[in-house]
Each structure stands twice: as structure tokens, then as C-alpha cells.
Protein backbone atom coordinates (compact mmCIF):
# COMPACT_ATOMS: atom_id res chain seq x y z
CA UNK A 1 119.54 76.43 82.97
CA UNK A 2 117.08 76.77 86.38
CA UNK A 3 116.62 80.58 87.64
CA UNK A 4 118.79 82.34 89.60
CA UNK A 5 117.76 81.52 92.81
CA UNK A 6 117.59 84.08 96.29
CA UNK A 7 116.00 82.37 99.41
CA UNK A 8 115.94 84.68 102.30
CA UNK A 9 117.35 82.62 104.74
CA UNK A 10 116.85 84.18 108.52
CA UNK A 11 114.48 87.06 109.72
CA UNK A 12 114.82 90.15 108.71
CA UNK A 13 113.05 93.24 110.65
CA UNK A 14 114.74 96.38 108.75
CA UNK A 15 114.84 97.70 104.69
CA UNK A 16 117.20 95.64 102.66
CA UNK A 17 118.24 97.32 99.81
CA UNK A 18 118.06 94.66 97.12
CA UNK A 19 118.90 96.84 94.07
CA UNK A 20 122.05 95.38 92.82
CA UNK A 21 120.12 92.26 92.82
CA UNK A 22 119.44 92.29 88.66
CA UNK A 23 120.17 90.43 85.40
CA UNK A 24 122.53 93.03 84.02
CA UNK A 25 124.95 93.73 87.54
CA UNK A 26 124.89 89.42 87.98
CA UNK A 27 124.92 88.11 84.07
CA UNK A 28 128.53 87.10 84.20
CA UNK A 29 129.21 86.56 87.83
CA UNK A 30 130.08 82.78 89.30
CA UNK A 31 127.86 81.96 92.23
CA UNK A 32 130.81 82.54 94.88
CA UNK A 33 130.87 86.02 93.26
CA UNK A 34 127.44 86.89 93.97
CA UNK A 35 127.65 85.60 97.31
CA UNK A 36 130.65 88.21 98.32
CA UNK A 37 128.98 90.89 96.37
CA UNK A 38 127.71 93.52 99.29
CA UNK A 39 123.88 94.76 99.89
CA UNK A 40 124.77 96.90 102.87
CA UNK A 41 127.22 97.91 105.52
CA UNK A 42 129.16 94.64 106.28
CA UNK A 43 126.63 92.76 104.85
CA UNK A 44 126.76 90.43 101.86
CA UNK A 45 124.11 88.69 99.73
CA UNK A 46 125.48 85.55 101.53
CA UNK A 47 124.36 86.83 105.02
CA UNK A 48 120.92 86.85 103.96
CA UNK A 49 120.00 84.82 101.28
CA UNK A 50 120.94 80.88 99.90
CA UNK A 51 121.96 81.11 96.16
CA UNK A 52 121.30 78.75 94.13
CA UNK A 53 120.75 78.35 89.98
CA UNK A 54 122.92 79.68 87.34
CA UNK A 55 120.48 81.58 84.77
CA UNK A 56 120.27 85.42 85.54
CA UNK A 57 117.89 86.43 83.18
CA UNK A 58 115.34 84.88 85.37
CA UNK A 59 115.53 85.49 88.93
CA UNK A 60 113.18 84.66 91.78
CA UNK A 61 113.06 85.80 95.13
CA UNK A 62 111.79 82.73 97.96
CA UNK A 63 110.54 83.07 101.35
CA UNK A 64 110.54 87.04 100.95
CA UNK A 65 109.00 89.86 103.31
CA UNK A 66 108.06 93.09 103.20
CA UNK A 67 111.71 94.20 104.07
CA UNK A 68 113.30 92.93 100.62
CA UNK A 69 113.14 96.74 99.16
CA UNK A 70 114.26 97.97 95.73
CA UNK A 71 114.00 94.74 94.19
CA UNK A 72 114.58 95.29 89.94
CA UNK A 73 115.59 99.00 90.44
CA UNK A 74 116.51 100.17 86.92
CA UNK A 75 116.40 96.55 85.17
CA UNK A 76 116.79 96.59 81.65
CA UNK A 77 116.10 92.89 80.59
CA UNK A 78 115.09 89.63 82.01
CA UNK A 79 111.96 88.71 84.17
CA UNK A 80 111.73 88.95 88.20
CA UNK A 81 109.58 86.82 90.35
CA UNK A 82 109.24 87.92 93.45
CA UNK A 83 107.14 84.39 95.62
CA UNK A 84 105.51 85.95 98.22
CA UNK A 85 105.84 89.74 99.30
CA UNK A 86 108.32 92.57 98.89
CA UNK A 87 109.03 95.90 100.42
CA UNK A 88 109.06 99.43 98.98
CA UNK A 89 110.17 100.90 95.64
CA UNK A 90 109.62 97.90 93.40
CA UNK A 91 110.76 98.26 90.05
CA UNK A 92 111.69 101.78 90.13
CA UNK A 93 113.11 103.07 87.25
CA UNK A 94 113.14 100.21 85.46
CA UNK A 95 113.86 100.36 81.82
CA UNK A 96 112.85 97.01 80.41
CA UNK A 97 111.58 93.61 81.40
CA UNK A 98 108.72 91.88 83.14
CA UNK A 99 108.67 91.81 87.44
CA UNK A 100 105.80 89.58 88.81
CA UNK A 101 104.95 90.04 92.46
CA UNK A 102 102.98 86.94 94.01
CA UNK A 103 102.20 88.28 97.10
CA UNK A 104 102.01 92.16 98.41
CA UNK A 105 104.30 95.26 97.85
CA UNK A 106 104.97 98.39 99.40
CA UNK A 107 104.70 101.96 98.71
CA UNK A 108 105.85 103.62 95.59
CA UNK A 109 105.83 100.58 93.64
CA UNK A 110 106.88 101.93 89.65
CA UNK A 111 108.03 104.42 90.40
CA UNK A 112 109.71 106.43 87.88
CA UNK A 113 109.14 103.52 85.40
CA UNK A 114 110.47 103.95 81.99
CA UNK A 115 109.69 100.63 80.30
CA UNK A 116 108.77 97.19 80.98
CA UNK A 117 106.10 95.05 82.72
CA UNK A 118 105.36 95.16 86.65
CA UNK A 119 102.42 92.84 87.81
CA UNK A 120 101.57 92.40 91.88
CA UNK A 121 99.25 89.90 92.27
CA UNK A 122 98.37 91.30 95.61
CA UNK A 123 97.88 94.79 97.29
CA UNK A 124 100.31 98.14 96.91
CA UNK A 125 101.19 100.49 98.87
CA UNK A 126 101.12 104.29 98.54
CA UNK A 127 102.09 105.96 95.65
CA UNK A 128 101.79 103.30 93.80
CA UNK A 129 103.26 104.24 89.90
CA UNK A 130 104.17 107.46 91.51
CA UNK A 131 105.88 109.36 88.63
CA UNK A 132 105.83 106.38 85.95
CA UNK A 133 106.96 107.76 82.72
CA UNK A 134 105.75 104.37 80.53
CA UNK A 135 105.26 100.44 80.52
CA UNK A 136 102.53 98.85 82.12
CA UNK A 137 101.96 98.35 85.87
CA UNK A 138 99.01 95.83 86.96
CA UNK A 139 97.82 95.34 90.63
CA UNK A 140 95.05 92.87 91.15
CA UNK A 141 94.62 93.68 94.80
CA UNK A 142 94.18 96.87 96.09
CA UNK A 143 96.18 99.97 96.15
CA UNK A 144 96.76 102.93 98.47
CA UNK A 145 96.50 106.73 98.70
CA UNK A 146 97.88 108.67 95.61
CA UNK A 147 97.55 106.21 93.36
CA UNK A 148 99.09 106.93 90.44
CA UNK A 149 100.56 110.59 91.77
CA UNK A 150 102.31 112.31 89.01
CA UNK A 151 102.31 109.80 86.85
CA UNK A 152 102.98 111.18 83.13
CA UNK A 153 102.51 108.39 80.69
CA UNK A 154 102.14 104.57 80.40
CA UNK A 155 99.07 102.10 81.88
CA UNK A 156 97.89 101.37 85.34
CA UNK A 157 95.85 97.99 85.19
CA UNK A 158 93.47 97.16 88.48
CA UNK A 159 91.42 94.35 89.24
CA UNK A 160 89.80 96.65 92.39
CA UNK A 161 88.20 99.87 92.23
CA UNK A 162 90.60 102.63 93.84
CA UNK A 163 89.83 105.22 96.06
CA UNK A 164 88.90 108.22 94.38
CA UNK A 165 91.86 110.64 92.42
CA UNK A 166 91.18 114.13 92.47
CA UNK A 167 93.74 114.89 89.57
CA UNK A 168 92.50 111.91 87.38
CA UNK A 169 89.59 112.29 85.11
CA UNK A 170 86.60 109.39 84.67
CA UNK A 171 86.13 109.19 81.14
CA UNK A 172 83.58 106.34 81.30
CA UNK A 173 83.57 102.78 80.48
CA UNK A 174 85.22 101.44 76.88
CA UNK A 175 85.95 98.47 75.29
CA UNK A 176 89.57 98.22 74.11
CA UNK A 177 90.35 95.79 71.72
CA UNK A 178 94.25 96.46 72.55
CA UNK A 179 94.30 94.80 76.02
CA UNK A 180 93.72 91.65 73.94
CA UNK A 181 97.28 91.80 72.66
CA UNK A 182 98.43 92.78 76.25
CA UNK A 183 97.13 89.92 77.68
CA UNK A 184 98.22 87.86 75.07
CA UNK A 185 102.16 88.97 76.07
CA UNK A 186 100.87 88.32 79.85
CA UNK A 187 100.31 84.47 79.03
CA UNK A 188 104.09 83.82 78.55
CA UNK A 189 104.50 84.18 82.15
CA UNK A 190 103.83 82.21 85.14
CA UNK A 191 100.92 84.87 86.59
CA UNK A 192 97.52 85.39 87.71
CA UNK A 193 96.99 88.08 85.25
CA UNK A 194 97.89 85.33 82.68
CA UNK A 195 93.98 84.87 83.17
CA UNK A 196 92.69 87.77 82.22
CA UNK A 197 89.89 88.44 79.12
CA UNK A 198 87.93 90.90 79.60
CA UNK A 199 88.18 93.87 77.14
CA UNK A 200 85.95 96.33 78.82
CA UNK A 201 87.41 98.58 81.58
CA UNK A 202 86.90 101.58 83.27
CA UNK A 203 89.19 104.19 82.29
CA UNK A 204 90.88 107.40 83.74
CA UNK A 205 93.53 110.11 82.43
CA UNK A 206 95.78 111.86 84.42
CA UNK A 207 97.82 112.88 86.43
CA UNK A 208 96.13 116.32 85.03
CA UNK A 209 98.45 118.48 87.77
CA UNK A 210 101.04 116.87 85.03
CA UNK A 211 101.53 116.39 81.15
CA UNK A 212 97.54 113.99 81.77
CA UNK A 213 98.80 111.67 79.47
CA UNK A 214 98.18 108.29 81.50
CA UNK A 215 95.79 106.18 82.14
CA UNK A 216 94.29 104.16 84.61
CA UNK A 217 92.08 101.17 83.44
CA UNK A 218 89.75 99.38 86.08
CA UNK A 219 89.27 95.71 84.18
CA UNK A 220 85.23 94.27 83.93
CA UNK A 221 86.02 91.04 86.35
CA UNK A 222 82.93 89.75 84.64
């Protein structure tokens, strides 16, 4: 079976909420089903985007912007790839899965994760795992203001030095032999951070206004 296939198909210039938009709402619905299903006011997925493919436990997103918002909101299963970039709220509250980004995404990307994988090969926004319970978020651009802002448990993965957290605490540079086995699970999946080696990272814990149980891991590039 090919991936379930969305290709934005005219300009859009306001938020498109694109949270129904998952494995678990469009496992057993015919393509002339998803096409009627509504995203907004009068609007169906039809209006904005060609479907094509039959296999919902992959999707992809084509010719995307940074309007396409709320893409994988609470997914449980199934992998997301988003080709080029996306708008605000990726992946929040998802509970399972893998989302790859290829280009850019807004703020508040992970937010309230439970579970899963979230990778953005390019730059977030503010807030960026704002609130993330667990599961692993990786950004191998860079990231905004109030980076990792409440975030209570799971692991922030950057490529790119952030700007400096005032509730996150430096606690030096390790090696950690368990990001072998993480990027081991990355290399099943058609990604950039399918790439990565490098054992020795910088880390922080925090958020310390919170429970200070997270971390955030700046990866050796050398």
C-alpha cells in the first residue's frame, strides 16, 4: 500500500486546523470519505488538499506551509511526514508514534506530548516542547524563546545551541551510551537525524519552576 497522501493544492494565507488529519480518525475511511470529512467552517479536506494513497498509518503532507496547523494532534500510532513546513502546535498531545518535519515549524511544537517521536529537521518556533510530559522531541535547526517552558519529563534533542533558559540547569557535558539505541530506532525512518552518532552531548534539567525532571541534550556535531 503507498501513504496516505495530502497535497495542499491552492494558497492558503490563514491557520488550517489539520487535527482530524490522523491514522486513528482516517484508518477505515474510503478516499471519497476523507474528502467530505470537514477541517473548518464550510470547508472540507477536498477544498484544500488532493488525496491520494490508501495506507493511513503513514501519512505525508506535500507542498505544505506554515498555515497547515495542528498536524498529528493526539496521534496514537502510525508515522507523519510532514515535506516541507508546517504551522503551529505540531504534535500536541500526541500519545504515540513518530512525526518527521522536513522543513520548519511553528510555535509550541510538542506540546503537551505524552509519547512518541517528533523530529523537525528545520527551525521551531516558540515554546517549543512547551509542557511535554514524555517521548522524544529533536530539532536540528534552531529554536525560539522558552524553549522547553514547563516541560516536566521526556528528551529535547538539538543540533544548535539555544538561547539561554533561566529555569534549566547546565549540568556539563556527558557521554550517553543510550542515545546509541535512540538513534538506532531513528534509522527506520526516512530522516536527517537517521545520521546521527555522536554520543556526547551537552545536557540540561529542567523545567526547575516544575517537577525538573527533563532534559535537554545539545548533540557533539563532531
Amino acid at each position: 500500500m503507498t501513504a496516505l497522501t495530502f497535497t495542499l493544492k491552492k494558497e492558503l494565507s490563514h491557520s488550517l486546523d489539520c487535527s482530524r488529519l490522523t491514522a486513528a480518525v482516517l484508518a477505515d475511511k474510503s478516499i471519497a470519505e476523507i474528502k467530505a470529512m470537514t477541517l473548518e467552517a464550510h470547508h472540507t479536506v477536498a477544498d484544500w488538499f488532493t488525496v491520494s494513497g490508501s495506507d493511513a498509518s503513514h501519512i505525508v503532507f506535500k507542498d505544505t506551509n506554515q498555515h497547515l496547523s495542528y498536524i498529528g494532534k493526539q496521534m496514537q500510532n502510525g508515522t507523519i511526514t510532514i515535506e516541507g513546513d508546517c504551522g503551529d502546535f505540531l504534535g500536541q498531545s500526541m500519545k504515540g508514534g513518530t512525526i518527521i518535519c522536513k522543513g520548519n515549524a511553528g510555535d509550541r511544537a510538542g506540546d503537551k506530548m505524552r509519547r512518541g517521536i517528533l523530529l523537525i529537521e528545520g527551525n521551531a518556533g516558540d515554546y517549543c516542547a512547551s509542557s511535554l510530559m514524555a517521548g522524544t522531541l529533536g530539532v536540528l535547526g534552531a529554536t525560539g524563546s522558552h524553549l522547553g517552558y514547563s516541560m516536566k519529563r521526556g528528551t529535547l534533542l538539538l543540533a544548535k545551541s539555544p538561547t539561554e533558559q533561566i529555569t534549566w540547569v547546565d549540568c556539563g557535558i556527558h557521554t550517553l551510551p543510550f542515545l546509541k539505541l535512540l538513534f538506532k530506532s531513528f534509522a527506520n525512518f526516512d530522516t536527517q537525524f537517521a545520521k546521527l552518532t555522536s554520543t556526547r552531548a551537552q545536557r540540561w534539567m529542567g523545567d526547575i519552576s516544575g517537577i525538573g525532571k527533563a532534559e535537554i541534550l545539545l548533540l557533539n556535531q563532531d
